[in-house]
C-alpha atoms as a PDB file:
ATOM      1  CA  UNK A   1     -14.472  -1.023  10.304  1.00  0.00           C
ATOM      2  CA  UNK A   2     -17.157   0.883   8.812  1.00  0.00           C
ATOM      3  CA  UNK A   3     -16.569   2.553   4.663  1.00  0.00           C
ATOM      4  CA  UNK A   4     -18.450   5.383   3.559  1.00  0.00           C
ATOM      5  CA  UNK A   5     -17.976   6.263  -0.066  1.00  0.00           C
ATOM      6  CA  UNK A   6     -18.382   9.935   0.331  1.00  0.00           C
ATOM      7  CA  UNK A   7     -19.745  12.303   2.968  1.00  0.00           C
ATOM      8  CA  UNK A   8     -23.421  11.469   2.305  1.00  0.00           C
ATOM      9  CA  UNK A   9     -23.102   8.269   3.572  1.00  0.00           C
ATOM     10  CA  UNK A  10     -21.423   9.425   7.036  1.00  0.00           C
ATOM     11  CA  UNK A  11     -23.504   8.021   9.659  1.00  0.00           C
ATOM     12  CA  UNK A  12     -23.585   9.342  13.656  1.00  0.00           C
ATOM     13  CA  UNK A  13     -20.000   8.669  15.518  1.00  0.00           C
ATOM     14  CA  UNK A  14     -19.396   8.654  19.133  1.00  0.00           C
ATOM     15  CA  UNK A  15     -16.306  11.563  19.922  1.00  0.00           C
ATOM     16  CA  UNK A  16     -14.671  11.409  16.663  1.00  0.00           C
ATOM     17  CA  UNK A  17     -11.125  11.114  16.757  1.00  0.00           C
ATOM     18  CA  UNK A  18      -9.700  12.180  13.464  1.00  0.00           C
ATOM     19  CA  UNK A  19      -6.923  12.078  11.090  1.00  0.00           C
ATOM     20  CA  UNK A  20      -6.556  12.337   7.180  1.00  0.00           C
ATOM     21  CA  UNK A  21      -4.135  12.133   4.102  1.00  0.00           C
ATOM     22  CA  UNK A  22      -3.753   9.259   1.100  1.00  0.00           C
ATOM     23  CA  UNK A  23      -2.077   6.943   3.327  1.00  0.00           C
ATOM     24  CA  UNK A  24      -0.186   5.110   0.384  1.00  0.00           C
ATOM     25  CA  UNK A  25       1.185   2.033   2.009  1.00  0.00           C
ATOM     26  CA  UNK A  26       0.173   2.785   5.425  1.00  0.00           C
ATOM     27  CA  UNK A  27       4.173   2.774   6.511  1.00  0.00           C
ATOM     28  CA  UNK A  28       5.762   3.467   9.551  1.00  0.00           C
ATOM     29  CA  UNK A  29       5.195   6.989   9.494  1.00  0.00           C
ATOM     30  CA  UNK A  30       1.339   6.808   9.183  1.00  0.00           C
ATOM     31  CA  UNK A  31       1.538   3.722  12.015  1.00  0.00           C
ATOM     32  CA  UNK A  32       2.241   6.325  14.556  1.00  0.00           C
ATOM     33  CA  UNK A  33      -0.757   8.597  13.629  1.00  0.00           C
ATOM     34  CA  UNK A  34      -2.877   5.750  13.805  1.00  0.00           C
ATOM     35  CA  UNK A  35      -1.338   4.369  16.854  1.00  0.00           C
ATOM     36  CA  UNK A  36      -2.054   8.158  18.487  1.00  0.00           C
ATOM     37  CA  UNK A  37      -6.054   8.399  17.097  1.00  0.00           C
ATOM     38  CA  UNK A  38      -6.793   4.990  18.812  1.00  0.00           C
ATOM     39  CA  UNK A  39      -5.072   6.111  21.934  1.00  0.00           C
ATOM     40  CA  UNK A  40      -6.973   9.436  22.283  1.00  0.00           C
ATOM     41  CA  UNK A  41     -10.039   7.518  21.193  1.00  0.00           C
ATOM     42  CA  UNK A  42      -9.590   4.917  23.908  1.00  0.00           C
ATOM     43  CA  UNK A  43      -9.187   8.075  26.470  1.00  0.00           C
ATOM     44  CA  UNK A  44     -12.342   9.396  25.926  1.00  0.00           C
ATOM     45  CA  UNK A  45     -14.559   7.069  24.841  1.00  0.00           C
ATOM     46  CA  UNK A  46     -14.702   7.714  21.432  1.00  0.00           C
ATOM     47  CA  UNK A  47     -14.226   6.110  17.579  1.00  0.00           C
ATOM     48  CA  UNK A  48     -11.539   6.902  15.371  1.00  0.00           C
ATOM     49  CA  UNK A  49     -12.312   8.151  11.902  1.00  0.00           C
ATOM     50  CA  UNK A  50      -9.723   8.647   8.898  1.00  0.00           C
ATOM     51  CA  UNK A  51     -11.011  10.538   5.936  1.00  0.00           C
ATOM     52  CA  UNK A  52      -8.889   9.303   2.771  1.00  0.00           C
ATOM     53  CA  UNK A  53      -9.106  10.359  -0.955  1.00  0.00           C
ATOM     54  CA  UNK A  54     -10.014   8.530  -3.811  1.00  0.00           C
ATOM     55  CA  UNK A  55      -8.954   8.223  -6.869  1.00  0.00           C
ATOM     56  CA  UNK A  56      -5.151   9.347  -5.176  1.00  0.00           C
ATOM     57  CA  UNK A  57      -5.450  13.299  -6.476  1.00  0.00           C
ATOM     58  CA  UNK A  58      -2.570  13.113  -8.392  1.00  0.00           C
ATOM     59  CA  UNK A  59      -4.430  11.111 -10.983  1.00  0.00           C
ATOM     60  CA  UNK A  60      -6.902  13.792 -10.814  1.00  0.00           C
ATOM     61  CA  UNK A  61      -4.539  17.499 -11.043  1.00  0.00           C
ATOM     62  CA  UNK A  62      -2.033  15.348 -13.194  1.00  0.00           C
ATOM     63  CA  UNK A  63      -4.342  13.243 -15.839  1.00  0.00           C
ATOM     64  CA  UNK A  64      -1.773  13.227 -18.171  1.00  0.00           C
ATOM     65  CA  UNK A  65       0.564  11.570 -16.179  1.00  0.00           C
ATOM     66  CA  UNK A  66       0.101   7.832 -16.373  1.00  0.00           C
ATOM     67  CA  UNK A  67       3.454   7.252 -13.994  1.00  0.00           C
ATOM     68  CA  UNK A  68       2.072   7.504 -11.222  1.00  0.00           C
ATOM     69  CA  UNK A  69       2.096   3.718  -8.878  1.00  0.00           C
ATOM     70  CA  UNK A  70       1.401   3.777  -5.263  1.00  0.00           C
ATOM     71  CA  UNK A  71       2.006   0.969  -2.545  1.00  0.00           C
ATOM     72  CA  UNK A  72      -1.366  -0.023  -2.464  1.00  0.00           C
ATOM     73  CA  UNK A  73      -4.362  -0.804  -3.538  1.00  0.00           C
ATOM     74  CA  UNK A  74      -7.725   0.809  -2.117  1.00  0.00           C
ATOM     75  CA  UNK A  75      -8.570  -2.263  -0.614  1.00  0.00           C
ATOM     76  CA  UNK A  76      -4.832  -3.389   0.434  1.00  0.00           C
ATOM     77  CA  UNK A  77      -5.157   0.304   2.497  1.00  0.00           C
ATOM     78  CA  UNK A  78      -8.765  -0.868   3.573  1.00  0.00           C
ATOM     79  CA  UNK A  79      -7.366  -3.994   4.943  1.00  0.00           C
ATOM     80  CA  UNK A  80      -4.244  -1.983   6.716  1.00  0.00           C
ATOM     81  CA  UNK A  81      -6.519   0.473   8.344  1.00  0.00           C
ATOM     82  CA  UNK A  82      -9.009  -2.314   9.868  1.00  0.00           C
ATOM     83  CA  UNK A  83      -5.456  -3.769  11.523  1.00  0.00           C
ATOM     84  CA  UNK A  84      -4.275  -0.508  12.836  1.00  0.00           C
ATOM     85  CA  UNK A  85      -7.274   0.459  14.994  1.00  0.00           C
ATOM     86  CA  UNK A  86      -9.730   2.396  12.531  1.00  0.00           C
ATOM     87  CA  UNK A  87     -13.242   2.344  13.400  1.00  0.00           C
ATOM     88  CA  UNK A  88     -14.589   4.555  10.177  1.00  0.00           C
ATOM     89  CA  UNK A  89     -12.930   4.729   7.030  1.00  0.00           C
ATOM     90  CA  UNK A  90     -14.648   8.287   5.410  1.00  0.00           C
ATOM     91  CA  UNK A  91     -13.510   7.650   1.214  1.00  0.00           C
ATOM     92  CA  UNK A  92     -13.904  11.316  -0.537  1.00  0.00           C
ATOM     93  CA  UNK A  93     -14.285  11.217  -3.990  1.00  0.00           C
ATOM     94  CA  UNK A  94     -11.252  13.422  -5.237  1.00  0.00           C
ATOM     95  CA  UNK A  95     -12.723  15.276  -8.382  1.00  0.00           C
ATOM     96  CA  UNK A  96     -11.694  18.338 -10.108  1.00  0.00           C
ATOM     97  CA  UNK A  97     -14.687  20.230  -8.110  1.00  0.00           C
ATOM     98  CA  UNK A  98     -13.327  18.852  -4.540  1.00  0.00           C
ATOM     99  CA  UNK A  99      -9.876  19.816  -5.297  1.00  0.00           C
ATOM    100  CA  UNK A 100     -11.218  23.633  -5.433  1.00  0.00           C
ATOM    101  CA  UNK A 101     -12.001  23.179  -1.663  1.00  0.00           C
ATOM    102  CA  UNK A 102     -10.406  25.997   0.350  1.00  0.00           C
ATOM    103  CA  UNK A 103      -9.000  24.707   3.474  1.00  0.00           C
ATOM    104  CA  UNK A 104     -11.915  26.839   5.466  1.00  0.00           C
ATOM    105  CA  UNK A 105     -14.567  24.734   3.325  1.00  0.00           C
ATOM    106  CA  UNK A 106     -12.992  21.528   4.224  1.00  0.00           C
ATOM    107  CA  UNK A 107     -12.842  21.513   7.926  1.00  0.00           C
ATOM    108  CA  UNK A 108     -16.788  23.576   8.224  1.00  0.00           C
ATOM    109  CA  UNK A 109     -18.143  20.823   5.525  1.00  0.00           C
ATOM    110  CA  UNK A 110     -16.281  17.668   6.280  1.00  0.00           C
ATOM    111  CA  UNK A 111     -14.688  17.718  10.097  1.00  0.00           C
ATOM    112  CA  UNK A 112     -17.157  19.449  11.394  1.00  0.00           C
ATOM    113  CA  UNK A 113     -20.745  19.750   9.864  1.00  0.00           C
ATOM    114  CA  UNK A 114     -20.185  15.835   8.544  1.00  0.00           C
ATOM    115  CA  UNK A 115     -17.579  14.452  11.307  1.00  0.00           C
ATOM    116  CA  UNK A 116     -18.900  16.987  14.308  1.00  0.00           C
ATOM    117  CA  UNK A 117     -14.755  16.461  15.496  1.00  0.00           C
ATOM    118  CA  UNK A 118     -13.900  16.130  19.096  1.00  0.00           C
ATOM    119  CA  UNK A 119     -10.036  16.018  18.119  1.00  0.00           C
ATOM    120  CA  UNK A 120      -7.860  16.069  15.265  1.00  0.00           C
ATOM    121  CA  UNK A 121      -5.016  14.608  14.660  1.00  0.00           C
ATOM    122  CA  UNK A 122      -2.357  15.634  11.852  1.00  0.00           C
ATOM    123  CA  UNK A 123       1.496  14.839  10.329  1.00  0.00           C
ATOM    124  CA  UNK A 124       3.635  17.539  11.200  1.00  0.00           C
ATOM    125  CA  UNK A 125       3.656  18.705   7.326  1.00  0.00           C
ATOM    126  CA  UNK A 126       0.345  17.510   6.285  1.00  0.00           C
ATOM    127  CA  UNK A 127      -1.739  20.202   4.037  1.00  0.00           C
ATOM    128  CA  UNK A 128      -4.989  20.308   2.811  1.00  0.00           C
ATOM    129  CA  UNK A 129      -7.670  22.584   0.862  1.00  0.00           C
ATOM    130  CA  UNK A 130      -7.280  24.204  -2.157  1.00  0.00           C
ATOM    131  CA  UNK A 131      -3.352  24.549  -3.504  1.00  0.00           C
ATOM    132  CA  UNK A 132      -2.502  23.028  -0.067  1.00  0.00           C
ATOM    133  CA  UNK A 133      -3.000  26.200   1.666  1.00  0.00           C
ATOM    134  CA  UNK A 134      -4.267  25.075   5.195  1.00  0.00           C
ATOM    135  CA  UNK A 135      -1.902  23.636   7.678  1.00  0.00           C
ATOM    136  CA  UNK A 136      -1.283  23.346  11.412  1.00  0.00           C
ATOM    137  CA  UNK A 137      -0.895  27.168  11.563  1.00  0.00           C
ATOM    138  CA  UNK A 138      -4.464  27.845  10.179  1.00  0.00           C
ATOM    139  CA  UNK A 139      -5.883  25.171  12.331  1.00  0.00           C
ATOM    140  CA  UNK A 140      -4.335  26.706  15.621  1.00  0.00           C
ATOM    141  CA  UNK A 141      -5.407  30.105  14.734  1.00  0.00           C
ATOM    142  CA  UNK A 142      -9.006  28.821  14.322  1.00  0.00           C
ATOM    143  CA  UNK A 143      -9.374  25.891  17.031  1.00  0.00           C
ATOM    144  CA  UNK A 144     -11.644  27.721  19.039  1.00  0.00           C
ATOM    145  CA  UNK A 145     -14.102  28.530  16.391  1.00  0.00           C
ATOM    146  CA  UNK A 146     -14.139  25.107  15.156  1.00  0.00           C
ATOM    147  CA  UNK A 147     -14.497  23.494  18.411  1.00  0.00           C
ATOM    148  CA  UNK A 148     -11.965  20.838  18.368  1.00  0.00           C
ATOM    149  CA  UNK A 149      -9.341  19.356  20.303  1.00  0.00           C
ATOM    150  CA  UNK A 150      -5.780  19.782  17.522  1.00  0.00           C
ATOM    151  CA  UNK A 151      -2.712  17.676  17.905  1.00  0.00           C
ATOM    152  CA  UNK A 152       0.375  17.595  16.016  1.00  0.00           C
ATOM    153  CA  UNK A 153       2.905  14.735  15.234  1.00  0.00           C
ATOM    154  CA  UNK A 154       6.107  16.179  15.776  1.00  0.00           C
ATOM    155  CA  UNK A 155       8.668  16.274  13.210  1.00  0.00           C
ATOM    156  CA  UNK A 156      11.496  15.283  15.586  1.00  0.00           C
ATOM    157  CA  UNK A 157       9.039  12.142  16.010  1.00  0.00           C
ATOM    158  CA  UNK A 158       8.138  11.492  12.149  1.00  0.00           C
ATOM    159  CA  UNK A 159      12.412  12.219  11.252  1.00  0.00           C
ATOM    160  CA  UNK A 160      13.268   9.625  13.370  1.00  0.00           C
ATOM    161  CA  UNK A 161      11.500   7.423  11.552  1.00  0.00           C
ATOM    162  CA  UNK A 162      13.219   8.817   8.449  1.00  0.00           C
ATOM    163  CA  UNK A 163      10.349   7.094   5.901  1.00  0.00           C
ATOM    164  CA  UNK A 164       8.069   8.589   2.984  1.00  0.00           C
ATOM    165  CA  UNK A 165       6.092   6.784   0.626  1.00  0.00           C
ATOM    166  CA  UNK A 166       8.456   8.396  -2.103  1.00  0.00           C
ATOM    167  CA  UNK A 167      11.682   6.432  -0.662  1.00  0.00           C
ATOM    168  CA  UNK A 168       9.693   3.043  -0.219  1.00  0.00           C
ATOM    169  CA  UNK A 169       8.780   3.415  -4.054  1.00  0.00           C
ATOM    170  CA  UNK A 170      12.286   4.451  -4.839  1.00  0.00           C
ATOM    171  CA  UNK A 171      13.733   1.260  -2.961  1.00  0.00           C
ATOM    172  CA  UNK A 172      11.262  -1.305  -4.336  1.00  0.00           C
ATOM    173  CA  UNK A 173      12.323  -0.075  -8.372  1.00  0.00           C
ATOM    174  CA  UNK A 174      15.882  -0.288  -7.300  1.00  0.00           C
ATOM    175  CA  UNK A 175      15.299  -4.212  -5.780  1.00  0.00           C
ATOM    176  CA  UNK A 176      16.266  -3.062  -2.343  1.00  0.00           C
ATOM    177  CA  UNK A 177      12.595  -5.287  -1.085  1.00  0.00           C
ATOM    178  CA  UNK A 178      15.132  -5.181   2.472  1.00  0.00           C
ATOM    179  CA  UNK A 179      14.520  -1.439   2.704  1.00  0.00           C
ATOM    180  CA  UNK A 180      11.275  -1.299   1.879  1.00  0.00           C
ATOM    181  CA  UNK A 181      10.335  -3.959   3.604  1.00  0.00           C
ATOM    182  CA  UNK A 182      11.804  -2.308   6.983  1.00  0.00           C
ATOM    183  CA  UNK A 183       9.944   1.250   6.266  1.00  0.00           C
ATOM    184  CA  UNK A 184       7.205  -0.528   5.497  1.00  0.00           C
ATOM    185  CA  UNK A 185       6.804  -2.430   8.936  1.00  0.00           C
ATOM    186  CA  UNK A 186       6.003  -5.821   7.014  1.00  0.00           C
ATOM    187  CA  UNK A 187       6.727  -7.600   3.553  1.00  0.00           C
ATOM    188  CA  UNK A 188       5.897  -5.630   0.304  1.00  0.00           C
ATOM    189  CA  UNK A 189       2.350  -7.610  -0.757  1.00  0.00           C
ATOM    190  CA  UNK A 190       1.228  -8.249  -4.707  1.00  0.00           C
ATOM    191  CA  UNK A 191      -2.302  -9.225  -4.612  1.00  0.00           C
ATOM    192  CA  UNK A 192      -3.569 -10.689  -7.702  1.00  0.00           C
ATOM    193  CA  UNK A 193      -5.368 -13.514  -9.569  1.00  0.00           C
ATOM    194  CA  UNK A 194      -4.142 -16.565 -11.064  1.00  0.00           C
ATOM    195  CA  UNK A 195      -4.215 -16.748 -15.126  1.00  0.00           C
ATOM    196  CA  UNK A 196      -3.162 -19.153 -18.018  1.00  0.00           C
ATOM    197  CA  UNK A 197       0.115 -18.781 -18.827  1.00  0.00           C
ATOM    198  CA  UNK A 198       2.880 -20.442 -21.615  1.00  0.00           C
ATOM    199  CA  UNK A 199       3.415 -23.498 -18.938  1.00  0.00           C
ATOM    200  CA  UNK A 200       6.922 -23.402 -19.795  1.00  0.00           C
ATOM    201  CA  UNK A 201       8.067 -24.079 -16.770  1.00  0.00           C
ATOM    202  CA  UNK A 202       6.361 -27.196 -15.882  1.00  0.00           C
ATOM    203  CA  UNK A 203       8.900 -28.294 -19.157  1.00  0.00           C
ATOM    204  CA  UNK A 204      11.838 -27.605 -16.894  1.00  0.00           C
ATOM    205  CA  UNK A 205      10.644 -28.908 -13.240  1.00  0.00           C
ATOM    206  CA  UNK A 206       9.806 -25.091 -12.062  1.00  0.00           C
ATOM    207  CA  UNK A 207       5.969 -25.039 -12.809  1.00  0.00           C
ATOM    208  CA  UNK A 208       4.994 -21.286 -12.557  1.00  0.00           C
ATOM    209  CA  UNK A 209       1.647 -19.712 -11.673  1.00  0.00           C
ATOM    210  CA  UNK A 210       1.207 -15.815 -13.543  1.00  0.00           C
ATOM    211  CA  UNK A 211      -0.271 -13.312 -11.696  1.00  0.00           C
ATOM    212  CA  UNK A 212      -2.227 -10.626 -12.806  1.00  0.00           C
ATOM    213  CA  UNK A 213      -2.692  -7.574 -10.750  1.00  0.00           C
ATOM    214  CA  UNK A 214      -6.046  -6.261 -11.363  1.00  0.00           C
ATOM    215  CA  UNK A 215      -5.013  -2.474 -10.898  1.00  0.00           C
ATOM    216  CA  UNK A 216      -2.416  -1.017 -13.351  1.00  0.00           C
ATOM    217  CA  UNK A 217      -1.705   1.846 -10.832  1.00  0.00           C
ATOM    218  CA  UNK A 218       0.137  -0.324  -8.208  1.00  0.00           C
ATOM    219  CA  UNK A 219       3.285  -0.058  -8.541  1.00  0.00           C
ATOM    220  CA  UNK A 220       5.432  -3.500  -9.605  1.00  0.00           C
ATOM    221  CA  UNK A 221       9.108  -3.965  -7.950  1.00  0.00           C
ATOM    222  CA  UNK A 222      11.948  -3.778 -10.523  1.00  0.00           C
ATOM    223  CA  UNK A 223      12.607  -7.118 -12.794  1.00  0.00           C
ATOM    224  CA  UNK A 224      13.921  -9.781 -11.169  1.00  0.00           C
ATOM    225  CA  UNK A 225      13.843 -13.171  -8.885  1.00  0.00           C
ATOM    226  CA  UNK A 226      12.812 -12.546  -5.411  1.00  0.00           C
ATOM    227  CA  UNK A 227      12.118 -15.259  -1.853  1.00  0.00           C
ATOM    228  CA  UNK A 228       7.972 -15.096  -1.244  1.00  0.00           C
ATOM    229  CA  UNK A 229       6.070 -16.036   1.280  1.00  0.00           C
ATOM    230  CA  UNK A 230       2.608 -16.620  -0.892  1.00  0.00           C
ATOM    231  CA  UNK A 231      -0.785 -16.748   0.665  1.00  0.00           C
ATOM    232  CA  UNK A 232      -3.210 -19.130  -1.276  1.00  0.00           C
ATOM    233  CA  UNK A 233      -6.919 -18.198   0.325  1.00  0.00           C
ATOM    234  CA  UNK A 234      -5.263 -18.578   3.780  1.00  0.00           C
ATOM    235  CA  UNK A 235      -3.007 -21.642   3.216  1.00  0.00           C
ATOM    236  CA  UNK A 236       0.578 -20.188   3.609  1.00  0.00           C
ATOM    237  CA  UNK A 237       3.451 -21.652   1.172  1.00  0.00           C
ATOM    238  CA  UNK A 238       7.241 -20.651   0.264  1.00  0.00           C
ATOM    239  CA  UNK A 239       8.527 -19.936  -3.225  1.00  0.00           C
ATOM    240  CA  UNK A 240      10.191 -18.050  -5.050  1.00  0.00           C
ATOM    241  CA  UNK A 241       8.583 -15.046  -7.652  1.00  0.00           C
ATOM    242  CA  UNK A 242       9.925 -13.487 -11.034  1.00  0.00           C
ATOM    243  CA  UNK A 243       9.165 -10.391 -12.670  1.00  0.00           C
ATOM    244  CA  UNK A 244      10.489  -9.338 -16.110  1.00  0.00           C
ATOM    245  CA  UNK A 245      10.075 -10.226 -19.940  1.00  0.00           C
ATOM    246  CA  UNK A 246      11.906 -13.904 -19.775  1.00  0.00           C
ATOM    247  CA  UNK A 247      14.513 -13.076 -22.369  1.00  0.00           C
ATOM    248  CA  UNK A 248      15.506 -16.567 -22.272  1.00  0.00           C
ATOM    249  CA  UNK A 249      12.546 -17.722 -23.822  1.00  0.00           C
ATOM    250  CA  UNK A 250      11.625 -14.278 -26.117  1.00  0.00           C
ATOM    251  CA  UNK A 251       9.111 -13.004 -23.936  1.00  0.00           C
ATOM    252  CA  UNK A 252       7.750  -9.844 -24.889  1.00  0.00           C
ATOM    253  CA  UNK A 253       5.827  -8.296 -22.319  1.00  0.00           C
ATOM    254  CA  UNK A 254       6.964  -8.368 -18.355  1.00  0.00           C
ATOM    255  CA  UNK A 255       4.769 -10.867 -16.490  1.00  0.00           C
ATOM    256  CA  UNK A 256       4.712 -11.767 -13.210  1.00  0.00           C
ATOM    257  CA  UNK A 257       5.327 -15.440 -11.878  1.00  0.00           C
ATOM    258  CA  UNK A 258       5.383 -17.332  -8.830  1.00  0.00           C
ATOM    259  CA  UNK A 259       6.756 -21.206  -8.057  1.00  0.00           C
ATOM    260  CA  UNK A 260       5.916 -22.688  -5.383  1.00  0.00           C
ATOM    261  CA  UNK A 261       7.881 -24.793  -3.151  1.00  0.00           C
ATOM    262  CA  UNK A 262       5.943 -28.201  -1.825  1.00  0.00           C
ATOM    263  CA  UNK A 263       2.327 -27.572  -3.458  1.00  0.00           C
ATOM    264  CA  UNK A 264       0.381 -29.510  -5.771  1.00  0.00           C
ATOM    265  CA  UNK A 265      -2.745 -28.567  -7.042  1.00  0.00           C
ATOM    266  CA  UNK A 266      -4.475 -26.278  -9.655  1.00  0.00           C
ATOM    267  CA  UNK A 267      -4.042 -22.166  -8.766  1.00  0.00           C
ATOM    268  CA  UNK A 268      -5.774 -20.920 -11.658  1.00  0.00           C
ATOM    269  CA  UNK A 269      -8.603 -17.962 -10.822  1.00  0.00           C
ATOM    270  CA  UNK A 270      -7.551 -18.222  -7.255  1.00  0.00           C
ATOM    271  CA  UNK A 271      -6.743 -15.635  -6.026  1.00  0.00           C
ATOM    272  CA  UNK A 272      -3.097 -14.978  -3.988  1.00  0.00           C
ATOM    273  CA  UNK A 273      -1.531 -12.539  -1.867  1.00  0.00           C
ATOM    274  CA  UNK A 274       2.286 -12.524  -2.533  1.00  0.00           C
ATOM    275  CA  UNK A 275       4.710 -11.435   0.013  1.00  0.00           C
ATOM    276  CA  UNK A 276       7.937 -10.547  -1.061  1.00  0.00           C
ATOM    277  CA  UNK A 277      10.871 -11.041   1.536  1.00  0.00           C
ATOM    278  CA  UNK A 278      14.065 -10.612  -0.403  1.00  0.00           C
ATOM    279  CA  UNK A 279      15.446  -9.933  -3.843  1.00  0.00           C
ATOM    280  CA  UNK A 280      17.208 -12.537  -5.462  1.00  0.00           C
ATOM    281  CA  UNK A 281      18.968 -11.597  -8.504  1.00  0.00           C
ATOM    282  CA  UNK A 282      18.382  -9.632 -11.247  1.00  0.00           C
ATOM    283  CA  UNK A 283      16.847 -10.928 -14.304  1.00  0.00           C
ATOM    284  CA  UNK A 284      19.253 -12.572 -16.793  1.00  0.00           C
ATOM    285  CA  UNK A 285      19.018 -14.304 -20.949  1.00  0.00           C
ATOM    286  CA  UNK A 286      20.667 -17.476 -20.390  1.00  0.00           C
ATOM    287  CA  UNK A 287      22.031 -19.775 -23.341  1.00  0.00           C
ATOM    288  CA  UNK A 288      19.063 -22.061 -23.347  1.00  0.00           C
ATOM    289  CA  UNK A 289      16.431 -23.357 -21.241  1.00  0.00           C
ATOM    290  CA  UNK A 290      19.210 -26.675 -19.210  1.00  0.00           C
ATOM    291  CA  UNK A 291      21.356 -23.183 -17.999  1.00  0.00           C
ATOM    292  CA  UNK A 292      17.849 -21.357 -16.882  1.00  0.00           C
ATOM    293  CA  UNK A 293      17.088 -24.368 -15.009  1.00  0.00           C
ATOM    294  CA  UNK A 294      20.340 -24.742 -13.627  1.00  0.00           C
ATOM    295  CA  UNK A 295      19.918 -21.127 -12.297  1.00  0.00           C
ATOM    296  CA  UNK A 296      16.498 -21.906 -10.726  1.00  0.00           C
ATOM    297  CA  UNK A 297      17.808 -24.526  -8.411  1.00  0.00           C
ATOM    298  CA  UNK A 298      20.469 -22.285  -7.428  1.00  0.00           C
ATOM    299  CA  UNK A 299      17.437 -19.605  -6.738  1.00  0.00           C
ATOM    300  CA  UNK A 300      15.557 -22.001  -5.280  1.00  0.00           C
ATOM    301  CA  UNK A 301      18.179 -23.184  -2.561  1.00  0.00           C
ATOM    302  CA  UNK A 302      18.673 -19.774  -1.900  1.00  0.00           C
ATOM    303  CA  UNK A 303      15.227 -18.432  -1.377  1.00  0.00           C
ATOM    304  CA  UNK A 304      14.560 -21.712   1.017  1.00  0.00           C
ATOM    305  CA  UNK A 305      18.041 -20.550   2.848  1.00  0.00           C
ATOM    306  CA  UNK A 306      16.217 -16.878   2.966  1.00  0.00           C
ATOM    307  CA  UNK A 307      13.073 -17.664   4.072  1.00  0.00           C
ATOM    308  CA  UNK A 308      14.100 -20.280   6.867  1.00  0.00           C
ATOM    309  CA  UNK A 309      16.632 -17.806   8.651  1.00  0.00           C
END
């Protein structure tokens, strides 16, 4: 899969087939748009293209507003997109200027000046150009002048899979990891590095690595102890992940910390992809560090019960 960090950069594509929108999480939903671009593509010979935004433009037409967390990362989507079929990845640099686009501006500029579209592909409620004024209706009306092919995902067919981005956030803050998991088509991932941390556990048998996530936009699951599946630079391992302020011990800011089950070794600056498969429990000040320890052997049979079923 080819990146292009704006339209400049757009090379020459054989019939572009073509889709576009954030893409946070790349969920079920979005699966069958890309599913449908790399079937048309296949039918006539051609490359598939998705044109995505970045930064996300609510970061841009909401500045003030640091709660914003999507599902993933640029390059978690990057990765996503390679898997589901996409030949070019087109990233647009979502500025103040861009978001002034009207809608005619961005299919003449981008779809078809830059793109030169053979057929489009779009979400039944997808909207674009300035104050999200174009839409399926203006495309229609205008096909023939823009000389492209338009297709529409149905709604009946996007309903039935009943998922948004919004309801995979709302599940993952509530520790429902099941329910996102399932809109999601695959485990919720944390991708980080390995840093220092207190080493308490090592103190109580449960050695912990802590994980920092590089980008403070993406959004962490609510506090608690969850079943992982953790990927160490390819070599895959069980174990078991908390997230919270460890009470028990008077932390005071909310880390993020993974044990592994059956590896020995150093983990620090490596970095980890951590995949999390089901929520545990939530996160609990025990009397003293024996009771905490107790607790983590009851976690840990559980998550091994989890993750073997």
């Amino acid at each position: 899969m080819k990146i292009y960090e704006g339209i400049e950069d757009f090379g020459s594509v054989r019939n572009p087939v073509v889709t576009s929108g954030t893409f946070d999480g790349v969920h079920l939903g979005h699966q069958k748009i890309l599913r449908r671009i790399r079937t048309l593509a296949d039918e006539i010979g051609g490359e598939t293209v998705l044109i995505t935004f970045w930064p996300h433009p609510r970061m841009i037409l909401y500045p003030h507003d640091h709660q914003i967390r999507l599902l993933s990362t640029f390059e978690e989507k990057a990765k996503l997109l390679k898997h589901f079929g996409i030949d070019h990845l087109l990233t647009i640099p979502f500025t103040k200027e861009f978001s002034e686009f009207s809608s005619e501006q961005f299919v003449q500029k981008i779809l078809v000046d830059t793109i030169g579209t053979k057929k489009l592909v779009i979400g039944y409620d997808h909207r674009f150009g300035k104050n999200r004024e174009g839409g399926f209706d203006y495309l229609m009306q205008n096909q023939a002048r823009f000389g492209f092919d338009l297709e529409e995902i149905p709604r009946e067919d996007v309903d039935h899979v009943g998922v948004s981005s919004t309801k995979i956030r709302k599940a993952l803050e509530e520790g429902k990891v099941d329910v996102a998991n399932e809109f999601l088509g695959r485990p919720y991932e944390l991708n980080g590095i390995i840093i220092k941390g207190q080493q308490l556990g090592r103190s109580i048998g449960f050695p912990t690595a802590n994980v920092h996530i590089p980008h403070d936009y993406k959004l962490i699951p609510c506090e608690g102890a969850y079943a992982v599946e953790v990927d160490v630079e390819g070599e895959l391992f069980r174990g078991m992940l908390n997230i919270g302020f460890r009470p028990t011990v008077s932390g005071n800011s909310r880390s993020i910390e993974v044990h592994l089950f059956d590896f020995h070794g150093d983990l620090y600056d490596r970095r980890i992809c951590v995949r999390l498969k089901s929520y545990l429990r939530p996160e609990i000040k025990f009397s003293g560090l024996d009771a905490l320890k107790q607790q983590l052997a009851i976690d840990k049979e559980q998550a091994i019960r989890l993750l073997t079923t």
